[in-house]
C-alpha atoms as a PDB file:
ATOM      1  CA  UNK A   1       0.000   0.000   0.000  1.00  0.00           C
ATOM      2  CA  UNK A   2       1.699   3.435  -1.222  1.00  0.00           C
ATOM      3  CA  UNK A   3       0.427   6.265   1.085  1.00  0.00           C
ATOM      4  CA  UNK A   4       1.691   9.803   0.896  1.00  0.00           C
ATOM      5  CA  UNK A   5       1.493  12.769   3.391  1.00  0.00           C
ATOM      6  CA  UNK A   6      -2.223  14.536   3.587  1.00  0.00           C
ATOM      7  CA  UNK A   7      -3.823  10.709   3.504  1.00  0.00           C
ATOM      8  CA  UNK A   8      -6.495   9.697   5.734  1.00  0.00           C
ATOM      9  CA  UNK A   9      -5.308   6.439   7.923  1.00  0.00           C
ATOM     10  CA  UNK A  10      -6.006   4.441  10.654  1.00  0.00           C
ATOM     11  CA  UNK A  11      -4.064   2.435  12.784  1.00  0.00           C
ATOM     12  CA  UNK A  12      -4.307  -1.532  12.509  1.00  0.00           C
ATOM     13  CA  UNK A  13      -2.205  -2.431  16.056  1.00  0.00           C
ATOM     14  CA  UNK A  14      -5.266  -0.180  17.593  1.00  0.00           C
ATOM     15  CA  UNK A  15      -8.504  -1.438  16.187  1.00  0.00           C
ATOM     16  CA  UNK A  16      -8.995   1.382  13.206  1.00  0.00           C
ATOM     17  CA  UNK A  17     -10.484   3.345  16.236  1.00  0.00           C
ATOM     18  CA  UNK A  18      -9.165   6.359  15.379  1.00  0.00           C
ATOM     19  CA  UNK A  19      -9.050   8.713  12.252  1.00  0.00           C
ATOM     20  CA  UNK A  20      -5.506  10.041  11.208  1.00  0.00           C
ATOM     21  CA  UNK A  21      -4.075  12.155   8.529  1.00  0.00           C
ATOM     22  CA  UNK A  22      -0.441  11.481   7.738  1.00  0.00           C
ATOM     23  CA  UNK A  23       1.720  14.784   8.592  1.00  0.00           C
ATOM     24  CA  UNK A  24       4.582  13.482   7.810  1.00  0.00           C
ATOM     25  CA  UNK A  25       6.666  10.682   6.502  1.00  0.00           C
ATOM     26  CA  UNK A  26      10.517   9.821   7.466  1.00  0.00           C
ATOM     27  CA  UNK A  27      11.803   6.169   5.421  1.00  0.00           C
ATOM     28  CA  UNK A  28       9.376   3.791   7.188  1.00  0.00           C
ATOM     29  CA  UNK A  29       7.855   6.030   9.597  1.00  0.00           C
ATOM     30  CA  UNK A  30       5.100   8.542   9.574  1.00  0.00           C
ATOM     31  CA  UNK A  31       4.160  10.977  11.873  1.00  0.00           C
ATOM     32  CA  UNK A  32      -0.280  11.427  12.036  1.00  0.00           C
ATOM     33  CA  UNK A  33      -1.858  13.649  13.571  1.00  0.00           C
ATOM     34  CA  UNK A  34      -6.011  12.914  14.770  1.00  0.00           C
ATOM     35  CA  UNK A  35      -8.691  13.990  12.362  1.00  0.00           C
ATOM     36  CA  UNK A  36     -11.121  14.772  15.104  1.00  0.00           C
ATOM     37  CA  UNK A  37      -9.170  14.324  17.907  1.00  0.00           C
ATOM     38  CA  UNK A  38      -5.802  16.294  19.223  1.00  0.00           C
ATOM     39  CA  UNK A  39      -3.375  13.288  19.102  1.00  0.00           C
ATOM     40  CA  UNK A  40       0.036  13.189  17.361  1.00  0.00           C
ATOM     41  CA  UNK A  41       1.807   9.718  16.873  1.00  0.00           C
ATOM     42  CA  UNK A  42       4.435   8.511  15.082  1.00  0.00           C
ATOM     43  CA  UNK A  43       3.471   4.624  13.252  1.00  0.00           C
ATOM     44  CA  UNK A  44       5.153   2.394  11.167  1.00  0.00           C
ATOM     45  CA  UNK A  45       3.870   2.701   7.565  1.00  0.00           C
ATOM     46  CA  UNK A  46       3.145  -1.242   8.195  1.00  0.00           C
ATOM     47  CA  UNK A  47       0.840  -0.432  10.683  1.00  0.00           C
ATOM     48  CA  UNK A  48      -1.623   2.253   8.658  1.00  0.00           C
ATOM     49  CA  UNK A  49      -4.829   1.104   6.351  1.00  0.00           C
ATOM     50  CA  UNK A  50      -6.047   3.636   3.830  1.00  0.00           C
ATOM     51  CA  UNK A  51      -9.142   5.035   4.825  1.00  0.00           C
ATOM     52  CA  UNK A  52     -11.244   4.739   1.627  1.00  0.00           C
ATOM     53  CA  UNK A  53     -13.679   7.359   0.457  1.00  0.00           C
ATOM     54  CA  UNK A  54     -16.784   5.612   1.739  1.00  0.00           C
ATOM     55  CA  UNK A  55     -15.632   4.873   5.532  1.00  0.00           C
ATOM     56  CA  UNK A  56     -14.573   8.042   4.994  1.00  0.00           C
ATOM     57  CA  UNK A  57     -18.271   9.205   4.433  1.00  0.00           C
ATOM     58  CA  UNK A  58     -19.491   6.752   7.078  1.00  0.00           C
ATOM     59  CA  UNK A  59     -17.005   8.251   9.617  1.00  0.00           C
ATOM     60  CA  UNK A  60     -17.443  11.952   8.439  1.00  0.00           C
ATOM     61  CA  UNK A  61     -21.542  11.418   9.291  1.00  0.00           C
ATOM     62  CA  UNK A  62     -21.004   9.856  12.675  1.00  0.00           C
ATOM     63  CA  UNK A  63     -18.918  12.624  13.510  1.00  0.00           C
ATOM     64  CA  UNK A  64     -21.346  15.331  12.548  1.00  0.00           C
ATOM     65  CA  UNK A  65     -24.296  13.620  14.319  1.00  0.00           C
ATOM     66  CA  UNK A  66     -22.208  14.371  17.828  1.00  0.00           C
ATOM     67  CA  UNK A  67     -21.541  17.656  16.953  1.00  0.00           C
ATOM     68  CA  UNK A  68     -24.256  18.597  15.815  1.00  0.00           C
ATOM     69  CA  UNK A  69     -26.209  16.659  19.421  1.00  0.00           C
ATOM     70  CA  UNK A  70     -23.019  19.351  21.603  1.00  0.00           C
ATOM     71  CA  UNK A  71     -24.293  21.814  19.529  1.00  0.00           C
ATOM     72  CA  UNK A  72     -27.579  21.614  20.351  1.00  0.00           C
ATOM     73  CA  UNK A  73     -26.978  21.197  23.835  1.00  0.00           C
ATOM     74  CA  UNK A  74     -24.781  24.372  24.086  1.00  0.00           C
ATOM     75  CA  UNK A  75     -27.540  26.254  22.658  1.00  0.00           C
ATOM     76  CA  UNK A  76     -30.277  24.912  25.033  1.00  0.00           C
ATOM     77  CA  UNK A  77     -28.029  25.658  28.240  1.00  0.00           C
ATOM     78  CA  UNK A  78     -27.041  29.383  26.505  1.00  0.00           C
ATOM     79  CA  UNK A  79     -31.390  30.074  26.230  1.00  0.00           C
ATOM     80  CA  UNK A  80     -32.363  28.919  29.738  1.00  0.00           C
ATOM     81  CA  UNK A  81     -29.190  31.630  30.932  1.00  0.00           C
ATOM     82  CA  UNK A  82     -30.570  34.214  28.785  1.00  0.00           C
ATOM     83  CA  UNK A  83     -33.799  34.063  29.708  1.00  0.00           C
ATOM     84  CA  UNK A  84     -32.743  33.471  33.345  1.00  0.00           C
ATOM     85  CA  UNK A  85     -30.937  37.155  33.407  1.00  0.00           C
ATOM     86  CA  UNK A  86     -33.151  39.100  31.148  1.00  0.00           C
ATOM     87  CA  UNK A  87     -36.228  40.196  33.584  1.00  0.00           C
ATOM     88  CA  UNK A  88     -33.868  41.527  35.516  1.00  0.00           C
ATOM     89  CA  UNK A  89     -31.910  43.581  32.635  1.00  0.00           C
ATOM     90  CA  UNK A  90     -34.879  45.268  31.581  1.00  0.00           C
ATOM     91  CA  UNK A  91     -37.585  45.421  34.591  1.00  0.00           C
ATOM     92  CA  UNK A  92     -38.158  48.804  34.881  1.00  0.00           C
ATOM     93  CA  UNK A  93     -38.082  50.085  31.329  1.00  0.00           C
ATOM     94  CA  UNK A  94     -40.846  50.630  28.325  1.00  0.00           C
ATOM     95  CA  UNK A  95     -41.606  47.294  26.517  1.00  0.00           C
ATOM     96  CA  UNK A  96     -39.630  49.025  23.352  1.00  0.00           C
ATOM     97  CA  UNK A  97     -36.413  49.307  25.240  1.00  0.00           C
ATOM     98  CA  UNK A  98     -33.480  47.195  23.920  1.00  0.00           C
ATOM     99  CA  UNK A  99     -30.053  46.151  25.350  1.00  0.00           C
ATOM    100  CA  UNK A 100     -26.929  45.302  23.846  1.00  0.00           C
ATOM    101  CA  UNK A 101     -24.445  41.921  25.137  1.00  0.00           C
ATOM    102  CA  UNK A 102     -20.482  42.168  25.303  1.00  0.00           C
ATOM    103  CA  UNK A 103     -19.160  38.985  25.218  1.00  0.00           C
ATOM    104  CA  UNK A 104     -15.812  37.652  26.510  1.00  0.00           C
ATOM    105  CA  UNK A 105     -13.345  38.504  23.372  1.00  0.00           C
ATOM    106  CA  UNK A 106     -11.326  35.038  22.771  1.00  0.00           C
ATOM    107  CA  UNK A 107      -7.470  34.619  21.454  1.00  0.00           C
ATOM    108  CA  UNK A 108      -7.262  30.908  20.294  1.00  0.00           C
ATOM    109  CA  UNK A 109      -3.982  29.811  19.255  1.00  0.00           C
ATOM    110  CA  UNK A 110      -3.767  26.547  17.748  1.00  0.00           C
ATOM    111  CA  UNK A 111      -0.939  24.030  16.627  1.00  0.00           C
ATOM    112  CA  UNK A 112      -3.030  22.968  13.442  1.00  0.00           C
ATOM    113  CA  UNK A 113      -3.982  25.217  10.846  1.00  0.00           C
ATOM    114  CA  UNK A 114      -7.245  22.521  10.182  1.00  0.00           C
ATOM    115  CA  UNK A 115      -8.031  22.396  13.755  1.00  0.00           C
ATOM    116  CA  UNK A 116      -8.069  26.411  13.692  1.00  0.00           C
ATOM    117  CA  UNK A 117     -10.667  26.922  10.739  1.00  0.00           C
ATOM    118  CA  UNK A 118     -13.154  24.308  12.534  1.00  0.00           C
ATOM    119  CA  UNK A 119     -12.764  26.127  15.554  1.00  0.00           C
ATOM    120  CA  UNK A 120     -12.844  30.018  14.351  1.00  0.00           C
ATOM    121  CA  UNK A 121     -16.184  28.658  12.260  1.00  0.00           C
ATOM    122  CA  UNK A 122     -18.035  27.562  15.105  1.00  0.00           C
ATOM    123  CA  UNK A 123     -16.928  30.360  17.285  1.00  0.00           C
ATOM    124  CA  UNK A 124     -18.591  32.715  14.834  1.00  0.00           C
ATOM    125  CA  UNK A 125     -21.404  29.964  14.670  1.00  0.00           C
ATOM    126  CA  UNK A 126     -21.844  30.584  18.820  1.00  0.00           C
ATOM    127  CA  UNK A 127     -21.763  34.320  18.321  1.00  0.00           C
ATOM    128  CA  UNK A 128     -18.622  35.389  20.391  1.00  0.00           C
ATOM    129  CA  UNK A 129     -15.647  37.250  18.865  1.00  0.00           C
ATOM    130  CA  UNK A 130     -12.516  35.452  18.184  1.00  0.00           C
ATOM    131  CA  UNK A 131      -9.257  36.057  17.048  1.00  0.00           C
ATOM    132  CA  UNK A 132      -7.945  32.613  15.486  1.00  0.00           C
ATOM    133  CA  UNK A 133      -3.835  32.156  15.396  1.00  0.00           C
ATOM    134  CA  UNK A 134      -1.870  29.131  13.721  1.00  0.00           C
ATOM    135  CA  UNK A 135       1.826  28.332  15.310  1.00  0.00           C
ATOM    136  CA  UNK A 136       3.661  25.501  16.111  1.00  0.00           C
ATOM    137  CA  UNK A 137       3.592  24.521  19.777  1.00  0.00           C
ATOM    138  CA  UNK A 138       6.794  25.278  20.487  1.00  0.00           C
ATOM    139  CA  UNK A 139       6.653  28.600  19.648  1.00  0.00           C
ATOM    140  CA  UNK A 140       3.932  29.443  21.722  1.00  0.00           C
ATOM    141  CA  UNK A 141       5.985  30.532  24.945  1.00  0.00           C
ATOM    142  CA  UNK A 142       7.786  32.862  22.765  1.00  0.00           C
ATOM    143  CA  UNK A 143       4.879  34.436  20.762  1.00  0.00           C
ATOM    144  CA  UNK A 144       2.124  34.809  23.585  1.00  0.00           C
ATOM    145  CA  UNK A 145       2.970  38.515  25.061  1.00  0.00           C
ATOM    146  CA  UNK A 146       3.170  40.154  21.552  1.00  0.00           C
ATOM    147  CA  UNK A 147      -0.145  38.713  20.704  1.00  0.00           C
ATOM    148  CA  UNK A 148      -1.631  39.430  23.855  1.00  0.00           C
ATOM    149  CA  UNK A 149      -0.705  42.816  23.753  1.00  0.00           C
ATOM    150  CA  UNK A 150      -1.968  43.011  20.396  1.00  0.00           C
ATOM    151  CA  UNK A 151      -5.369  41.833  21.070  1.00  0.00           C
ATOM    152  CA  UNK A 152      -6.227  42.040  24.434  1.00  0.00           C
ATOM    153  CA  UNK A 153      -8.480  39.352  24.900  1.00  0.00           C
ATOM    154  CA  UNK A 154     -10.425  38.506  27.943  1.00  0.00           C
ATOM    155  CA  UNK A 155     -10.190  34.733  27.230  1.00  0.00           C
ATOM    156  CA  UNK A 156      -6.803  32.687  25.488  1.00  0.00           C
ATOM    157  CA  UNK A 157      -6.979  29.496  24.346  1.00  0.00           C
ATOM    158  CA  UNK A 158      -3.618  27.841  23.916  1.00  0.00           C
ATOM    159  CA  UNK A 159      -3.852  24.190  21.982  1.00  0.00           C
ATOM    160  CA  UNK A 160      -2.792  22.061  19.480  1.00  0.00           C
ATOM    161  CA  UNK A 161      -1.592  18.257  19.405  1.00  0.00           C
ATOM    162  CA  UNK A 162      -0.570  16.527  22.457  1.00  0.00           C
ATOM    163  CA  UNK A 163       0.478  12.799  23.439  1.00  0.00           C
ATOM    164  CA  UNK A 164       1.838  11.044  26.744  1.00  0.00           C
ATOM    165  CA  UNK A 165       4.615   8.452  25.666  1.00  0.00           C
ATOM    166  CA  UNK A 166       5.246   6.279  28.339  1.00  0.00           C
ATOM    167  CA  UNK A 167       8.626   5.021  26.807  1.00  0.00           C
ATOM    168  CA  UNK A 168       9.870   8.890  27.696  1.00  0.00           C
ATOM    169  CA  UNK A 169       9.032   8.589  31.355  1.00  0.00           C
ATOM    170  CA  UNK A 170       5.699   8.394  33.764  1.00  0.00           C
ATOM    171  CA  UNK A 171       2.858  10.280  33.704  1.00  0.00           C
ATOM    172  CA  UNK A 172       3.615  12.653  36.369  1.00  0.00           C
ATOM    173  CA  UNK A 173       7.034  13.725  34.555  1.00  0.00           C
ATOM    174  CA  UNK A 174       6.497  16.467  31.683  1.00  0.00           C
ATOM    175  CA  UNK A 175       9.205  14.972  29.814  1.00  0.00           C
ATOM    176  CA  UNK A 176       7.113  12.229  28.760  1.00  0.00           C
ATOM    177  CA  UNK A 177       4.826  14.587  26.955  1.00  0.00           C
ATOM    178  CA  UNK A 178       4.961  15.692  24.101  1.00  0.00           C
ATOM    179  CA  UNK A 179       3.710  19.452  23.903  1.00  0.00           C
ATOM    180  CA  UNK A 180       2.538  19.756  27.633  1.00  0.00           C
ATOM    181  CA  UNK A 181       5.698  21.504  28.510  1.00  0.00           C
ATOM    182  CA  UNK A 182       5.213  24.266  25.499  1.00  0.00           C
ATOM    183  CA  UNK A 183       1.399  24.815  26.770  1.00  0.00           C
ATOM    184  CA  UNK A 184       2.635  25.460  30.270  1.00  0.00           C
ATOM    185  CA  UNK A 185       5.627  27.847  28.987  1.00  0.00           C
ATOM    186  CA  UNK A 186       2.759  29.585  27.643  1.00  0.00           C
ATOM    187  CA  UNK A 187       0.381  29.379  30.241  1.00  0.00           C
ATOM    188  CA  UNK A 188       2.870  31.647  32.503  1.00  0.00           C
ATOM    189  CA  UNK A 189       3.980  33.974  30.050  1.00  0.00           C
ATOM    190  CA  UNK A 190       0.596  34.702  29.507  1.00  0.00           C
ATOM    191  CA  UNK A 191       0.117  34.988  33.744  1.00  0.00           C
ATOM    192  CA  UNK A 192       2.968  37.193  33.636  1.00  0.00           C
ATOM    193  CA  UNK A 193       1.095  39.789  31.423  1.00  0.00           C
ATOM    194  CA  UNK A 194      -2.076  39.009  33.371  1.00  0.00           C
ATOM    195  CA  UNK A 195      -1.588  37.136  36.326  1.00  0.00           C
ATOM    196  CA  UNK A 196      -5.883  37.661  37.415  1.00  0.00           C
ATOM    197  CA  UNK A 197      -7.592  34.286  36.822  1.00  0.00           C
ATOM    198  CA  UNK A 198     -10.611  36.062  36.610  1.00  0.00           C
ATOM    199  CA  UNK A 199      -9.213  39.267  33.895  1.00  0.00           C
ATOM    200  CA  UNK A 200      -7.332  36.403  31.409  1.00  0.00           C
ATOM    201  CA  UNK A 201      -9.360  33.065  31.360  1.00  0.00           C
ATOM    202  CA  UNK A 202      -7.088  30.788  30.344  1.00  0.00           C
ATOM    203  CA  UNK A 203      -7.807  26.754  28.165  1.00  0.00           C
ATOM    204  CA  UNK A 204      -4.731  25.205  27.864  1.00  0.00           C
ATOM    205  CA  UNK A 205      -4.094  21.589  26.479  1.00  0.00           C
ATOM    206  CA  UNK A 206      -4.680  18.808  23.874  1.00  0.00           C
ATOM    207  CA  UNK A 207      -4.682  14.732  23.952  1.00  0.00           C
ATOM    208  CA  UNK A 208      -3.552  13.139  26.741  1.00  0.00           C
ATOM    209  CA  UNK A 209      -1.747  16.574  28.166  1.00  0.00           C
ATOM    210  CA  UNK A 210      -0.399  16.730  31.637  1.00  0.00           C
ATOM    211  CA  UNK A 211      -3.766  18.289  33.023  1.00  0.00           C
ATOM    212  CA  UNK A 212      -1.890  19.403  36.477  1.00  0.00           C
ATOM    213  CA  UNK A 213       0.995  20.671  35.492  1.00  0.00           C
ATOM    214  CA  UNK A 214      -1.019  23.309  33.476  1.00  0.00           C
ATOM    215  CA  UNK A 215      -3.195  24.588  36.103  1.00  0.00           C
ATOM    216  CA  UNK A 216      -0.689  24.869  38.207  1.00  0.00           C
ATOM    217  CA  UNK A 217       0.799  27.177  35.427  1.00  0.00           C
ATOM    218  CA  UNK A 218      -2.140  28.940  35.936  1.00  0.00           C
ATOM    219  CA  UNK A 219      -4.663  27.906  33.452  1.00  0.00           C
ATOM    220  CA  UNK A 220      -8.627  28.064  34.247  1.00  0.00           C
ATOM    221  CA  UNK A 221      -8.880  24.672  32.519  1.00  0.00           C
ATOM    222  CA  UNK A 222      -6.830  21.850  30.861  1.00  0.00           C
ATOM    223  CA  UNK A 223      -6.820  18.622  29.627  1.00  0.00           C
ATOM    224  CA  UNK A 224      -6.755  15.624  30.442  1.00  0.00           C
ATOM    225  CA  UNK A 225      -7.428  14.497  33.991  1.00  0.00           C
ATOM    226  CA  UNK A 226      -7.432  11.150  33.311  1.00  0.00           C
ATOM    227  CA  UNK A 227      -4.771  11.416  29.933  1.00  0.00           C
ATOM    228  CA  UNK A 228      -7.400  10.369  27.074  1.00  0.00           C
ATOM    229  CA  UNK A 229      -8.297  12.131  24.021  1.00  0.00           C
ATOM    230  CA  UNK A 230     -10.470  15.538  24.090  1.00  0.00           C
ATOM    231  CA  UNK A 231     -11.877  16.110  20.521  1.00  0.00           C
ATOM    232  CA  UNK A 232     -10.369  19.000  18.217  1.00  0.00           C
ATOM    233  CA  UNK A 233     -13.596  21.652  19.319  1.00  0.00           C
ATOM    234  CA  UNK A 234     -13.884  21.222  22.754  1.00  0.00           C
ATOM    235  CA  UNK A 235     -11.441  23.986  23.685  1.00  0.00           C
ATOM    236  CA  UNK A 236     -14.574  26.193  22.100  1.00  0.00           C
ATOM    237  CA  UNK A 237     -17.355  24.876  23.759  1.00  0.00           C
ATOM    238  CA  UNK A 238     -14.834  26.408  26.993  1.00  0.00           C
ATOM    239  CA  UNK A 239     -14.559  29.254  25.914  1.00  0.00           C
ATOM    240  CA  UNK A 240     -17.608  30.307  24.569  1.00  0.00           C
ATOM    241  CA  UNK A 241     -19.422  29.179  27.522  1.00  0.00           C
ATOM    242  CA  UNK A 242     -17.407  31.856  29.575  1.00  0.00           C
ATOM    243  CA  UNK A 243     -17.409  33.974  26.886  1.00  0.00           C
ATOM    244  CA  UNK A 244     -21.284  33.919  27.053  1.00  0.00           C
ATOM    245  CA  UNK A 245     -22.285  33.561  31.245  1.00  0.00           C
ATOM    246  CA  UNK A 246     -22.445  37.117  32.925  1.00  0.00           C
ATOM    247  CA  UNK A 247     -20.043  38.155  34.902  1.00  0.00           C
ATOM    248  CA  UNK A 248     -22.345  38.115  37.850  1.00  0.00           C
ATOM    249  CA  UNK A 249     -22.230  34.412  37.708  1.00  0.00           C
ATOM    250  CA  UNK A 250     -19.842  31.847  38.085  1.00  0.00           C
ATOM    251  CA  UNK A 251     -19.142  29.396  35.516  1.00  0.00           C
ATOM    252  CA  UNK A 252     -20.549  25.934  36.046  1.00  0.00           C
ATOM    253  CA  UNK A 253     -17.804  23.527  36.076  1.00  0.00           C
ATOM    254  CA  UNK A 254     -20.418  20.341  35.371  1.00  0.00           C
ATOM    255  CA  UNK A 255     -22.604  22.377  33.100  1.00  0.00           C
ATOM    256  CA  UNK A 256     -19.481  23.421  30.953  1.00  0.00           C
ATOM    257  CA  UNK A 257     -17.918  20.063  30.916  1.00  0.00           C
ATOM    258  CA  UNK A 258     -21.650  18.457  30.020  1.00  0.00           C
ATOM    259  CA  UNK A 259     -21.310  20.442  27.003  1.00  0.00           C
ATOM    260  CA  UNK A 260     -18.189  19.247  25.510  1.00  0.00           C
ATOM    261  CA  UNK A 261     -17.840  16.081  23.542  1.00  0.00           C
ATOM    262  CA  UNK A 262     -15.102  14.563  25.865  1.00  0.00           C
ATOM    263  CA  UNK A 263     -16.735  15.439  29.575  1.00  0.00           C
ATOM    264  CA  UNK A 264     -14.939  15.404  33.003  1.00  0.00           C
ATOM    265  CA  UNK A 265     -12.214  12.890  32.279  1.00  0.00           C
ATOM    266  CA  UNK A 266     -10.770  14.731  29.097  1.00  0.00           C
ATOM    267  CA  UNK A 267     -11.226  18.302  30.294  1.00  0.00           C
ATOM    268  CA  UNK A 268     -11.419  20.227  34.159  1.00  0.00           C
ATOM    269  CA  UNK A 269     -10.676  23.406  35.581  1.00  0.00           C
ATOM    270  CA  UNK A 270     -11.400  25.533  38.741  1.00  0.00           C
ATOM    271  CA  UNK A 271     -14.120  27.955  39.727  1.00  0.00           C
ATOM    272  CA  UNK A 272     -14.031  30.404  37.244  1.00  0.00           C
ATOM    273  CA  UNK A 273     -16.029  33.825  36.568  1.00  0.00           C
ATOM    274  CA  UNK A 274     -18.531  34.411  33.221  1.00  0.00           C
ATOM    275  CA  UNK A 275     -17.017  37.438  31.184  1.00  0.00           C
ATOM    276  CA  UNK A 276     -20.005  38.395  29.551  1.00  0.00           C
ATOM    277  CA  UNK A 277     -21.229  42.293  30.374  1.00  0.00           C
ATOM    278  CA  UNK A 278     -24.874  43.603  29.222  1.00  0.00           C
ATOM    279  CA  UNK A 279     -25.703  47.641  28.593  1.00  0.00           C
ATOM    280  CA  UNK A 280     -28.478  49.269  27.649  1.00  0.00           C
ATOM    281  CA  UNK A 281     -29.996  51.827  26.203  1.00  0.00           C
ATOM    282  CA  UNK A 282     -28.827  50.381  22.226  1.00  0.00           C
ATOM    283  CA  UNK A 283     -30.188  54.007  20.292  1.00  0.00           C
ATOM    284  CA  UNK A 284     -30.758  53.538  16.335  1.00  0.00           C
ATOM    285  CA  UNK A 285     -29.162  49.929  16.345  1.00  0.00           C
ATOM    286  CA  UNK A 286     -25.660  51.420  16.518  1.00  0.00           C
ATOM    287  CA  UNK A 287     -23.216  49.037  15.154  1.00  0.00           C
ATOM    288  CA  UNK A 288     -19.479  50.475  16.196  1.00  0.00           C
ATOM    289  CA  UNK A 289     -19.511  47.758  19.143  1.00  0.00           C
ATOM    290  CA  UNK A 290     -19.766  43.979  18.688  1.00  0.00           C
ATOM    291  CA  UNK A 291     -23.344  43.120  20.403  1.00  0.00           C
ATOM    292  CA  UNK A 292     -26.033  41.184  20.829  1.00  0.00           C
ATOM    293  CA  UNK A 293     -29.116  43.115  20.614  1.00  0.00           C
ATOM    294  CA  UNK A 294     -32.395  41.993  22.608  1.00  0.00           C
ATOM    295  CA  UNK A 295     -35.772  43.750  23.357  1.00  0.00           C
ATOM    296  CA  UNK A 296     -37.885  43.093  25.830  1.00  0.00           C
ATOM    297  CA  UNK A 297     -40.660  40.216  25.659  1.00  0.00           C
ATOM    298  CA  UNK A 298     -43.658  39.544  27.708  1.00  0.00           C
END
């Protein structure tokens, strides 16, 4: 079987479980990087099937159906909030009266320029403003101050591809990883610019990362507790959902983590405040700020 770099692969010494696409490829060995999920490997060629284009299709379709179900969800959750905080937005004013939403500005850097298009698509699918970077990991640490004095975001999301080898070392060593240590370089730079928990919310981590090593960096939340695979969007679902709870309120840690696709043992993170602000008057629909814009119902 002749495969070149940009195929779609799985792995035969792991069940085809996974979806790959070869990054890539060094005499007999490739390096392949998760279509759905944040993983980097390296595999023999020996070891990779070509994914055809119908199990391609077949895969593609499960895929979309939970995406499309975390979608939903999201949604649902972002409604009953809404409607939880809007009586007491506009009590007190004419039925005519509208108010405008400022939500949490996001800075997502990402490792894979794939990963990054999915990711600034649904952000803009959510409604919350986002600033989308590609860079390798490893130059995150050095590249996080300039950008975030460039765009000033209230939330950063620092990811990419990720994988615990256990021939490097144990799981509580960061050698044995093989991004974690870049992620956490980054995560403290970007404390050192903005060292409030609550003025910088801060995702940091992909597959299998070293989950406590990054929050003690300083990040709000990381992957992966329990060193699994998170799926490529679920750093959005994060951020968005601070991005979108008022700042009066804290952030659910279950409710957030019930609306990713991996849950509690992919993802975690500490008590953490909502970033989004609401004003009102909105006069003659202005459009010089980025808003939401809601009248009042009865």
């Amino acid at each position: 079987m002749k495969v070149k770099v940009g195929d779609l692969v799985t792995r035969r010494s792991y069940g085809n479980d996974l979806l790959f696409r070869i990054s890539k490829i060094d005499d007999n060995q490739a390096i392949i990087i998760g279509e759905e999920m944040r993983l980097i490997a390296d595999s023999p060629l020996s070891d990779l099937d070509l994914v055809s284009e119908s199990e391609k299709g077949l895969r593609q379709v499960e895929e979309k159906k939970k995406e499309d179900n975390c979608y939903r969800l999201f949604r649902q959750d972002s409604r009953l909030t809404r409607n939880r905080n809007e009586y007491e937005m506009t009590s007190g004013y004419n039925s005519n009266c509208s108010y405008f939403e400022l939500p949490g500005r996001i800075l997502h850097i990402d490792g894979d320029p794939v990963y990054l298009k999915k990711c600034t698509d649904l952000y803009e699918k959510l409604g919350v403003p986002i600033y989308g970077v590609h860079m390798q990991e490893k130059e995150m640490p050095l590249q996080i101050t300039p950008l975030l004095e460039m765009v000033r975001p209230d939330i950063l999301v620092i990811t990419g591809h990720d994988a615990y080898m256990r021939s490097k070392g144990e799981p509580n060593e960061v050698k044995a990883y093989r991004n974690t240590r870049y992620f956490a370089e980054a995560v403290r730079e970007a404390r050192k610019f903005e060292p409030h928990i609550d003025h910088l919310v801060i995702f940091a981590g992909a597959c299998q990362s070293y989950f406590e090593t990054l929050i003690r960096a300083g990040a709000n939340f990381a992957s992966s507790p329990d060193r699994i695979n998170i799926h490529a969007l679920d750093p959005v679902y994060i951020a968005a959902k601070v991005s979108l709870t008022p700042f009066t309120d804290s952030v659910s840690i279950w409710e957030l983590l019930r609306n990713t696709l991996t849950g509690e043992k992919g993802l975690g993170g500490i008590e953490t405040r909502g970033l989004l602000r609401r004003g009102m008057p909105l006069k003659n629909n202005e459009d010089h700020i980025y808003v939401s814009t809601r009248k009042k119902e009865h």
